[in-house]
C-alpha atoms as a PDB file:
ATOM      1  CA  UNK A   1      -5.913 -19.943  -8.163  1.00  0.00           C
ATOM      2  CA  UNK A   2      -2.655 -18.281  -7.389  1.00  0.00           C
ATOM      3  CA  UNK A   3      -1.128 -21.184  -7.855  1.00  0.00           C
ATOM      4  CA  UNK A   4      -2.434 -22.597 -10.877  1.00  0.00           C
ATOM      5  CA  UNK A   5      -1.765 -19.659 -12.219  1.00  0.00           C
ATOM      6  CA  UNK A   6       2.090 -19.366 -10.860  1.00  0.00           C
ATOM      7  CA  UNK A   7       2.465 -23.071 -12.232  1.00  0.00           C
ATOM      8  CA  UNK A   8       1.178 -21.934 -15.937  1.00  0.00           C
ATOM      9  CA  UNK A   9       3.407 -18.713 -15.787  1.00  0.00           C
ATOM     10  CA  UNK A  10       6.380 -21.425 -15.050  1.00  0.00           C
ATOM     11  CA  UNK A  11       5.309 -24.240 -17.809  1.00  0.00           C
ATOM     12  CA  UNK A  12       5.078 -21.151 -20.449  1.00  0.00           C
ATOM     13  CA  UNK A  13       8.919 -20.323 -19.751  1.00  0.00           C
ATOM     14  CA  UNK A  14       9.917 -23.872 -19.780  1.00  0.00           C
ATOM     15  CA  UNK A  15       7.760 -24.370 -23.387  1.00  0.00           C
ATOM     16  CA  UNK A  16      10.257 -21.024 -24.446  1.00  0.00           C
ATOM     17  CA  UNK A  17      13.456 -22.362 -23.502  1.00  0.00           C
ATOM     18  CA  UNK A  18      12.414 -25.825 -24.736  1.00  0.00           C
ATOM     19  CA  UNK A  19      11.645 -24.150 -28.396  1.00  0.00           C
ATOM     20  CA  UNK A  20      14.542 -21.875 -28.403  1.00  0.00           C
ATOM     21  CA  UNK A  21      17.489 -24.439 -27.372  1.00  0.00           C
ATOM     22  CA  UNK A  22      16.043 -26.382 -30.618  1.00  0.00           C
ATOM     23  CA  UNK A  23      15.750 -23.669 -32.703  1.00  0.00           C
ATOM     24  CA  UNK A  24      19.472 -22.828 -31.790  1.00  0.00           C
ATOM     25  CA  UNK A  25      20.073 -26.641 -32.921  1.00  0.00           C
ATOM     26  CA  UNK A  26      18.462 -26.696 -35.742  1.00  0.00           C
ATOM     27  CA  UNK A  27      20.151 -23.192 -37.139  1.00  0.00           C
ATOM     28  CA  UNK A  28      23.346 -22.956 -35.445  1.00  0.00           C
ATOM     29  CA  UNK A  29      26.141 -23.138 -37.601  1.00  0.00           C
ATOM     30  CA  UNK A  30      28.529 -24.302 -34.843  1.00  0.00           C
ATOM     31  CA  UNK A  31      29.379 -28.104 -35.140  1.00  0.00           C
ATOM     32  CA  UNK A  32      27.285 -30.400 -33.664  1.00  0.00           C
ATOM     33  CA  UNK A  33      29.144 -31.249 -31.093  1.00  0.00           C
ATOM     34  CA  UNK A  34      29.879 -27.435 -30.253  1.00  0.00           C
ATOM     35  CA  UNK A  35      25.781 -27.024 -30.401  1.00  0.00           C
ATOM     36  CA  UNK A  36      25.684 -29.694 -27.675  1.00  0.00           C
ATOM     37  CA  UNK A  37      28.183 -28.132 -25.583  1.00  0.00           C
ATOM     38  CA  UNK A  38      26.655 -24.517 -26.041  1.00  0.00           C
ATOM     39  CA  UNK A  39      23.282 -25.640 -24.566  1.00  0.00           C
ATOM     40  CA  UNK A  40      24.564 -27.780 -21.702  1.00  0.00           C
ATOM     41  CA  UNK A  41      26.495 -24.886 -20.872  1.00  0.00           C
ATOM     42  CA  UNK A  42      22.894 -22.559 -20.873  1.00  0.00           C
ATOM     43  CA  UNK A  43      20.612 -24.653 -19.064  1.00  0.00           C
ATOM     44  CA  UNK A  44      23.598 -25.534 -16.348  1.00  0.00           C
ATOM     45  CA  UNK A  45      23.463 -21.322 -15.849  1.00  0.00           C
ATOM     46  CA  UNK A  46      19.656 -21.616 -16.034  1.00  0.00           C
ATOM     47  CA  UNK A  47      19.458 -24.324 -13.386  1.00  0.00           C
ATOM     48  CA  UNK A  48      21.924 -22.055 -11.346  1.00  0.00           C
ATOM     49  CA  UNK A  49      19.494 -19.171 -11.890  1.00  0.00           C
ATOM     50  CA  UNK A  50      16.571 -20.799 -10.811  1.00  0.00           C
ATOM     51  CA  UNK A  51      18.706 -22.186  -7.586  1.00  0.00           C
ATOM     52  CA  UNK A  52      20.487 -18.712  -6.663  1.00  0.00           C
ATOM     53  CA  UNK A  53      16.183 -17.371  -7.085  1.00  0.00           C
ATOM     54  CA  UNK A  54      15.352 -19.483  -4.274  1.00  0.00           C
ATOM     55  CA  UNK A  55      18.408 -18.647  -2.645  1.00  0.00           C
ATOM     56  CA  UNK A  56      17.945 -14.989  -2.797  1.00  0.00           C
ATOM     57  CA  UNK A  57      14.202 -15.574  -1.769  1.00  0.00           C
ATOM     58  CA  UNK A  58      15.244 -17.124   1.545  1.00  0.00           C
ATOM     59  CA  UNK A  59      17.623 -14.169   1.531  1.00  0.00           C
ATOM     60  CA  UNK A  60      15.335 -11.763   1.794  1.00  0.00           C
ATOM     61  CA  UNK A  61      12.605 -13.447   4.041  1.00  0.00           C
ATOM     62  CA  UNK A  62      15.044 -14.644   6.367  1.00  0.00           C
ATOM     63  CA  UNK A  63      13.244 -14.013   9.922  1.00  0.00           C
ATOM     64  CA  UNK A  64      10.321 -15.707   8.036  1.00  0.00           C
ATOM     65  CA  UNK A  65      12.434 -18.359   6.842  1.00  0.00           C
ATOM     66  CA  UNK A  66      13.827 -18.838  10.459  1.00  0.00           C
ATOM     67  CA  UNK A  67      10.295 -19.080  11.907  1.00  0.00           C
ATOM     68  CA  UNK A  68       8.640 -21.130   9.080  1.00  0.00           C
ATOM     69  CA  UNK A  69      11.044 -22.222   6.600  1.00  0.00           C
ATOM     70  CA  UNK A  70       7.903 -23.793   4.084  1.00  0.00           C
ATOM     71  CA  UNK A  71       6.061 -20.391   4.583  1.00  0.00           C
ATOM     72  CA  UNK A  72       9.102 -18.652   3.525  1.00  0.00           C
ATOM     73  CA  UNK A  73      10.034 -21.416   0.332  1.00  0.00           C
ATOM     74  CA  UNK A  74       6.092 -20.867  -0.540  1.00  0.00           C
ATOM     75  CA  UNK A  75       6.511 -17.149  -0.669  1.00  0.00           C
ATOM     76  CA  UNK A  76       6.513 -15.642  -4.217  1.00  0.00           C
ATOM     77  CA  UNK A  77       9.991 -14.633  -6.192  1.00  0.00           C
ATOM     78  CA  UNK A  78       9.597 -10.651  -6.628  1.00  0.00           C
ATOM     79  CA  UNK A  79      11.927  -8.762  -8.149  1.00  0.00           C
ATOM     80  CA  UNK A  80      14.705  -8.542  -5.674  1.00  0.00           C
ATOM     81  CA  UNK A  81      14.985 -11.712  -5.728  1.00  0.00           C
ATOM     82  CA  UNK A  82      15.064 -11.813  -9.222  1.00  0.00           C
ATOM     83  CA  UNK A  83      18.080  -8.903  -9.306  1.00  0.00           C
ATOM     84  CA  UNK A  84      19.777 -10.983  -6.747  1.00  0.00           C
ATOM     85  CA  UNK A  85      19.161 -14.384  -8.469  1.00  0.00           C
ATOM     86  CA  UNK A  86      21.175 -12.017 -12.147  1.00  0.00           C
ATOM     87  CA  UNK A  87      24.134 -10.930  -9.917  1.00  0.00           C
ATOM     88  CA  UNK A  88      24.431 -14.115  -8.636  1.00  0.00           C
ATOM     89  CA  UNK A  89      24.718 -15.750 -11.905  1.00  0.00           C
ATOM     90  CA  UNK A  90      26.601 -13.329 -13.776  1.00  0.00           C
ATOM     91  CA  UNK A  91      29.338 -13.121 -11.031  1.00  0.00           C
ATOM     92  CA  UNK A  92      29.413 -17.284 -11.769  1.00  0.00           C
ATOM     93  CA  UNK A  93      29.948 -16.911 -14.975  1.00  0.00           C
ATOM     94  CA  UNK A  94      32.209 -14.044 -15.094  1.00  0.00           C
ATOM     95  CA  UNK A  95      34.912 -16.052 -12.815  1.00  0.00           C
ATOM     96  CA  UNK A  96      34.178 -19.010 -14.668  1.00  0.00           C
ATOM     97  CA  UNK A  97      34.793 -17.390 -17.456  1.00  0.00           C
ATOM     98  CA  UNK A  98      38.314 -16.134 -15.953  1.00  0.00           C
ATOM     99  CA  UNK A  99      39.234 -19.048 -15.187  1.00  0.00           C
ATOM    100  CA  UNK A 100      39.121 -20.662 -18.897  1.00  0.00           C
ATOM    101  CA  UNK A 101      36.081 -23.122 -17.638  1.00  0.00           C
ATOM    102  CA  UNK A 102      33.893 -21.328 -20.171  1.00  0.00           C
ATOM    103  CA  UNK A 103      34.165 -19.346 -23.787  1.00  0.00           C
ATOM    104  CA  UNK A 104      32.920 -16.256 -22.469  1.00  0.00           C
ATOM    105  CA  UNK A 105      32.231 -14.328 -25.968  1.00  0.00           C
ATOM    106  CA  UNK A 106      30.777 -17.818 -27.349  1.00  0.00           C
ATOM    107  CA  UNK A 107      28.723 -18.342 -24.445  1.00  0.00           C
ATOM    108  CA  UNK A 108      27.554 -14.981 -24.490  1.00  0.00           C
ATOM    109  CA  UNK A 109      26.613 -15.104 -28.233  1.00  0.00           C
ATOM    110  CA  UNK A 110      24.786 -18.080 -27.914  1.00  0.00           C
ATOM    111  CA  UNK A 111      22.405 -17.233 -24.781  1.00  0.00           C
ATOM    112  CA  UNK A 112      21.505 -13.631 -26.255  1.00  0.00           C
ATOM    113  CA  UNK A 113      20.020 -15.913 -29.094  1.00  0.00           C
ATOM    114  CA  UNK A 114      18.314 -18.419 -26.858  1.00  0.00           C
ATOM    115  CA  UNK A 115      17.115 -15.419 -24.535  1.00  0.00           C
ATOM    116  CA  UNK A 116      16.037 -13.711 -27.440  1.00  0.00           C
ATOM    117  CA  UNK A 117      14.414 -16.577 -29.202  1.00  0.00           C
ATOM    118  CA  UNK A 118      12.739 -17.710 -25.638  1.00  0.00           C
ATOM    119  CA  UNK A 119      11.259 -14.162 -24.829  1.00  0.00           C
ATOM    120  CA  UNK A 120       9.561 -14.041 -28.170  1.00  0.00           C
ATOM    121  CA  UNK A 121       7.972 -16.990 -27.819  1.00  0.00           C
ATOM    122  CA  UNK A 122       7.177 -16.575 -24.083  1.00  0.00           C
ATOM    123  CA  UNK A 123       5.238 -13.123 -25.338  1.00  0.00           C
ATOM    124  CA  UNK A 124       3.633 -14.653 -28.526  1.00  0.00           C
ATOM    125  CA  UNK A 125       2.071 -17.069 -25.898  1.00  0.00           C
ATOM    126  CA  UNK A 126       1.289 -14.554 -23.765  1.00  0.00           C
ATOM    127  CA  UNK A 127      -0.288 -12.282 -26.278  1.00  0.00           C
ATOM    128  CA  UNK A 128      -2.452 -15.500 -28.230  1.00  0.00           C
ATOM    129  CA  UNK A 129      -3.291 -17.633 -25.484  1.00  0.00           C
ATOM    130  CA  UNK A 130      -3.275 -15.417 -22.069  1.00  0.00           C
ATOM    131  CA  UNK A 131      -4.716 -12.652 -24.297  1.00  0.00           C
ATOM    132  CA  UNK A 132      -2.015  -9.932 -22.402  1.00  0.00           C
ATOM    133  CA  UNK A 133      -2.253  -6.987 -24.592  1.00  0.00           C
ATOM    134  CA  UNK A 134       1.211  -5.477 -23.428  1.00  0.00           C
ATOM    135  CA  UNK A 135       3.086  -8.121 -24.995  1.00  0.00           C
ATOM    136  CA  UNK A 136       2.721  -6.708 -28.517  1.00  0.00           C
ATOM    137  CA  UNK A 137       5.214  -4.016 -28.014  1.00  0.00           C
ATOM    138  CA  UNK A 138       7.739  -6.679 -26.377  1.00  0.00           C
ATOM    139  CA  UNK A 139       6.746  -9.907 -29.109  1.00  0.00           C
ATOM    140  CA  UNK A 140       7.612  -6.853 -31.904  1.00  0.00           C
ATOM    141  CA  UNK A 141      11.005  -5.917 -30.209  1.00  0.00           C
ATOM    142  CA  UNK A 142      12.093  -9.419 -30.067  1.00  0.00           C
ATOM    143  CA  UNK A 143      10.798  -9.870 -33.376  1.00  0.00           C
ATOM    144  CA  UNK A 144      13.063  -7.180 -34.846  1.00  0.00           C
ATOM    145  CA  UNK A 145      15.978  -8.103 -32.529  1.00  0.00           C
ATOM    146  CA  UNK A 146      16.026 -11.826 -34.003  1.00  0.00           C
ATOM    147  CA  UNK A 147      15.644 -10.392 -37.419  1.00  0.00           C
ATOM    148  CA  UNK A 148      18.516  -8.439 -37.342  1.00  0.00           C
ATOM    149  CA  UNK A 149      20.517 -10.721 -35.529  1.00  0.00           C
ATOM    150  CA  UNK A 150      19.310 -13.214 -38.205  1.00  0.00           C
ATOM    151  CA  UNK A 151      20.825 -11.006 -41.401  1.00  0.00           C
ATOM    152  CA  UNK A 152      23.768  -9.872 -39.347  1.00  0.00           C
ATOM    153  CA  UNK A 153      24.768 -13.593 -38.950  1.00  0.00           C
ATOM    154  CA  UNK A 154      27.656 -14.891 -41.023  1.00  0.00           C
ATOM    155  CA  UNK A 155      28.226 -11.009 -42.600  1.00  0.00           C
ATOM    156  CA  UNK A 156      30.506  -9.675 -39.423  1.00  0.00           C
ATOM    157  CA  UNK A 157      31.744 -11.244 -36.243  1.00  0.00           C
ATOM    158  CA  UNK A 158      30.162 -12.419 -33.303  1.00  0.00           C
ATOM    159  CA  UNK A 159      31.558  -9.013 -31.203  1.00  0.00           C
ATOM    160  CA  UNK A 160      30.147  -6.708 -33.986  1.00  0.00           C
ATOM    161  CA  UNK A 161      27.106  -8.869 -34.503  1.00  0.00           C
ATOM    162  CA  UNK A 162      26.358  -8.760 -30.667  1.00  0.00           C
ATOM    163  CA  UNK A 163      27.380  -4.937 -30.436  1.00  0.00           C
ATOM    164  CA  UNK A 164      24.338  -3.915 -32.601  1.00  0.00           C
ATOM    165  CA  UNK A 165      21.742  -6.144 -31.293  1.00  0.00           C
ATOM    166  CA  UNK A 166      22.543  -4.860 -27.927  1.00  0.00           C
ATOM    167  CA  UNK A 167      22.682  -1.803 -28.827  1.00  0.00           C
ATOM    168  CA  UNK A 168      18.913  -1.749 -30.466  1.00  0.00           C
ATOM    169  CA  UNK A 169      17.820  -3.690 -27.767  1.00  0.00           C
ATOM    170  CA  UNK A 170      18.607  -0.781 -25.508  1.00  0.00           C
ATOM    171  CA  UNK A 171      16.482   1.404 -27.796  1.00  0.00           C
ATOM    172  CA  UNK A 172      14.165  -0.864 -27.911  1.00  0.00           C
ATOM    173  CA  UNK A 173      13.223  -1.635 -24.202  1.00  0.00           C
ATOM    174  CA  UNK A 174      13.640   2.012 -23.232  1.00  0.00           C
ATOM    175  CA  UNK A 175      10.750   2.602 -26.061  1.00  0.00           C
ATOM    176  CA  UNK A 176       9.177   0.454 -24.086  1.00  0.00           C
ATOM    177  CA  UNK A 177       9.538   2.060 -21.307  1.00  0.00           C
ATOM    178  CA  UNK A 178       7.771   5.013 -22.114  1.00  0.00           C
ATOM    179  CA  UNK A 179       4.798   2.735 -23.924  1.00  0.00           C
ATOM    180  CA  UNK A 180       3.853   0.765 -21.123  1.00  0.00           C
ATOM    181  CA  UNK A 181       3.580   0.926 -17.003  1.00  0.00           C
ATOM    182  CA  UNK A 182       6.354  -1.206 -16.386  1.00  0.00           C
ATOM    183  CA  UNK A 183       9.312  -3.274 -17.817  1.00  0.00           C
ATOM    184  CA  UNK A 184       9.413  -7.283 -17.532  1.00  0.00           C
ATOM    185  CA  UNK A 185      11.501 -10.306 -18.145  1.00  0.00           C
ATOM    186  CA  UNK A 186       9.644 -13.024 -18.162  1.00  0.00           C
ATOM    187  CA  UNK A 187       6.993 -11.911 -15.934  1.00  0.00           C
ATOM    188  CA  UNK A 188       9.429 -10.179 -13.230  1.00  0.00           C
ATOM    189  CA  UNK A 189       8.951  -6.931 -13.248  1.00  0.00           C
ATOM    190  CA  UNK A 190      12.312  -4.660 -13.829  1.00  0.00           C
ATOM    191  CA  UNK A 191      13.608  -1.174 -13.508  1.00  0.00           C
ATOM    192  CA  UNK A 192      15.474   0.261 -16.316  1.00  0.00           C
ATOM    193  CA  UNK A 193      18.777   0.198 -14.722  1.00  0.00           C
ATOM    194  CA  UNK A 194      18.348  -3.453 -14.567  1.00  0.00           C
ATOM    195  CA  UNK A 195      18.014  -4.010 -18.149  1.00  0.00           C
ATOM    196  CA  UNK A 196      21.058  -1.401 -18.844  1.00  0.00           C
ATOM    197  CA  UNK A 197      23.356  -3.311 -16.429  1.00  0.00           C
ATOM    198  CA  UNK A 198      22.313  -6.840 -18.065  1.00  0.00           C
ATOM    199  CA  UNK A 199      22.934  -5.399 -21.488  1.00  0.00           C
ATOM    200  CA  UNK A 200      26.559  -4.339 -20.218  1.00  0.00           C
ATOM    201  CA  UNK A 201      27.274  -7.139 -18.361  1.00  0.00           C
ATOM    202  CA  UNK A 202      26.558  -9.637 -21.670  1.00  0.00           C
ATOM    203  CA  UNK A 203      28.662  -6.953 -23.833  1.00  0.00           C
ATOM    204  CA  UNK A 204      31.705  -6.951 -21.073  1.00  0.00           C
ATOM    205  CA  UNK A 205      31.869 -10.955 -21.351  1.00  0.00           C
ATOM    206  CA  UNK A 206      31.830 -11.043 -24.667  1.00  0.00           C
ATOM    207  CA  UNK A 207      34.675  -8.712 -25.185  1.00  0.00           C
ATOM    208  CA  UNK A 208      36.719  -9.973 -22.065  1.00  0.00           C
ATOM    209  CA  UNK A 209      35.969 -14.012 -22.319  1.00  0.00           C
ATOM    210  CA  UNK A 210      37.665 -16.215 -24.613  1.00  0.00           C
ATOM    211  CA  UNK A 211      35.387 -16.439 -27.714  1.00  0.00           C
ATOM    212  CA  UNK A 212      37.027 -20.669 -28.458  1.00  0.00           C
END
């Protein structure tokens, strides 16, 4: 049962990404060939993600993984793992980023709407199909945080745009904070310091990394 239900927690996120990298298509108003280049660029990080999350699993059950390496691969991600699996990434892309191998501030623009786009979905499903009552107050924050990002679009630049969407979106998870139990990204549960640090770290590469 655990893992059915670990499989249908892992389908849901791929059915979010899946809808928000065409969404992104469809409403982008980068060039085509500039969309295709923007999401090859995201699900390369993704894939990354989802490698450094096994990584840092084996990481942290390494006398396990030593003594029964499937027992220790079949062990659920927690949230360590999950922290680990962030810092991993976001060190890759911050020196890729350095190097001139990626366009930091586009990149940067592009996955906060993906992300954004993805977790609403991800919570709508949650809420209608899973019937998970906490996801109203997260589906109405990403609601409000597409929105805005949505009339801010094409008035101001990507920094400023950004700026103010992360800047809600730290008023609006910390609301959240005090509404519910618990913080989560996609299931993983978080600690507020988490969030903050993500939030900085996508503001710091926008403003530092090349935005061509």
């Amino acid at each position: 049962m655990a893992i059915i239900s670990k499989l249908t927690i892992i389908l849901i996120i791929a059915i979010s990404f899946a809808l928000a990298f065409l969404a992104f298509y469809l409403m982008s108003n980068l060039t085509k060939e500039q969309r295709k280049q923007q999401i090859s660029e995201i699900t390369s990080q993704l894939i990354n993600f989802v490698l450094f999350l096994w990584l840092a699993k084996i990481l942290l059950n390494l006398p396990l993984f030593v003594q029964d390496p499937l027992a220790a691969l079949a062990y659920p991600s927690n949230s360590e793992a999950f922290y680990l699996a962030a810092i991993f990434t976001g060190i890759l892309v911050y020196v890729k980023a350095k190097q001139g191998k990626i366009a930091g501030g586009r990149l940067a623009h592009t996955f906060l709407q993906i992300f954004l786009a993805a977790s609403f979905i991800y919570e709508f499903i949650q809420m209608t199909w899973r019937e998970n009552s906490f996801s109203l107050p997260y589906l109405v924050v990403f609601g409000l945080l597409l929105a805005l990002l949505h009339v801010l679009q094409g008035r101001m630049n990507p920094l400023n745009q950004i700026s103010i969407v992360l800047g809600a979106a730290a008023v609006g998870f910390f609301t959240i904070n005090f509404m519910l139990p618990y913080l989560s990204i996609f299931g993983y549960i978080v600690e507020p310091w988490f969030l903050a640090l993500f939030l900085a770290a996508c503001f710091g590469l926008l403003i530092n990394g090349p935005s061509n």
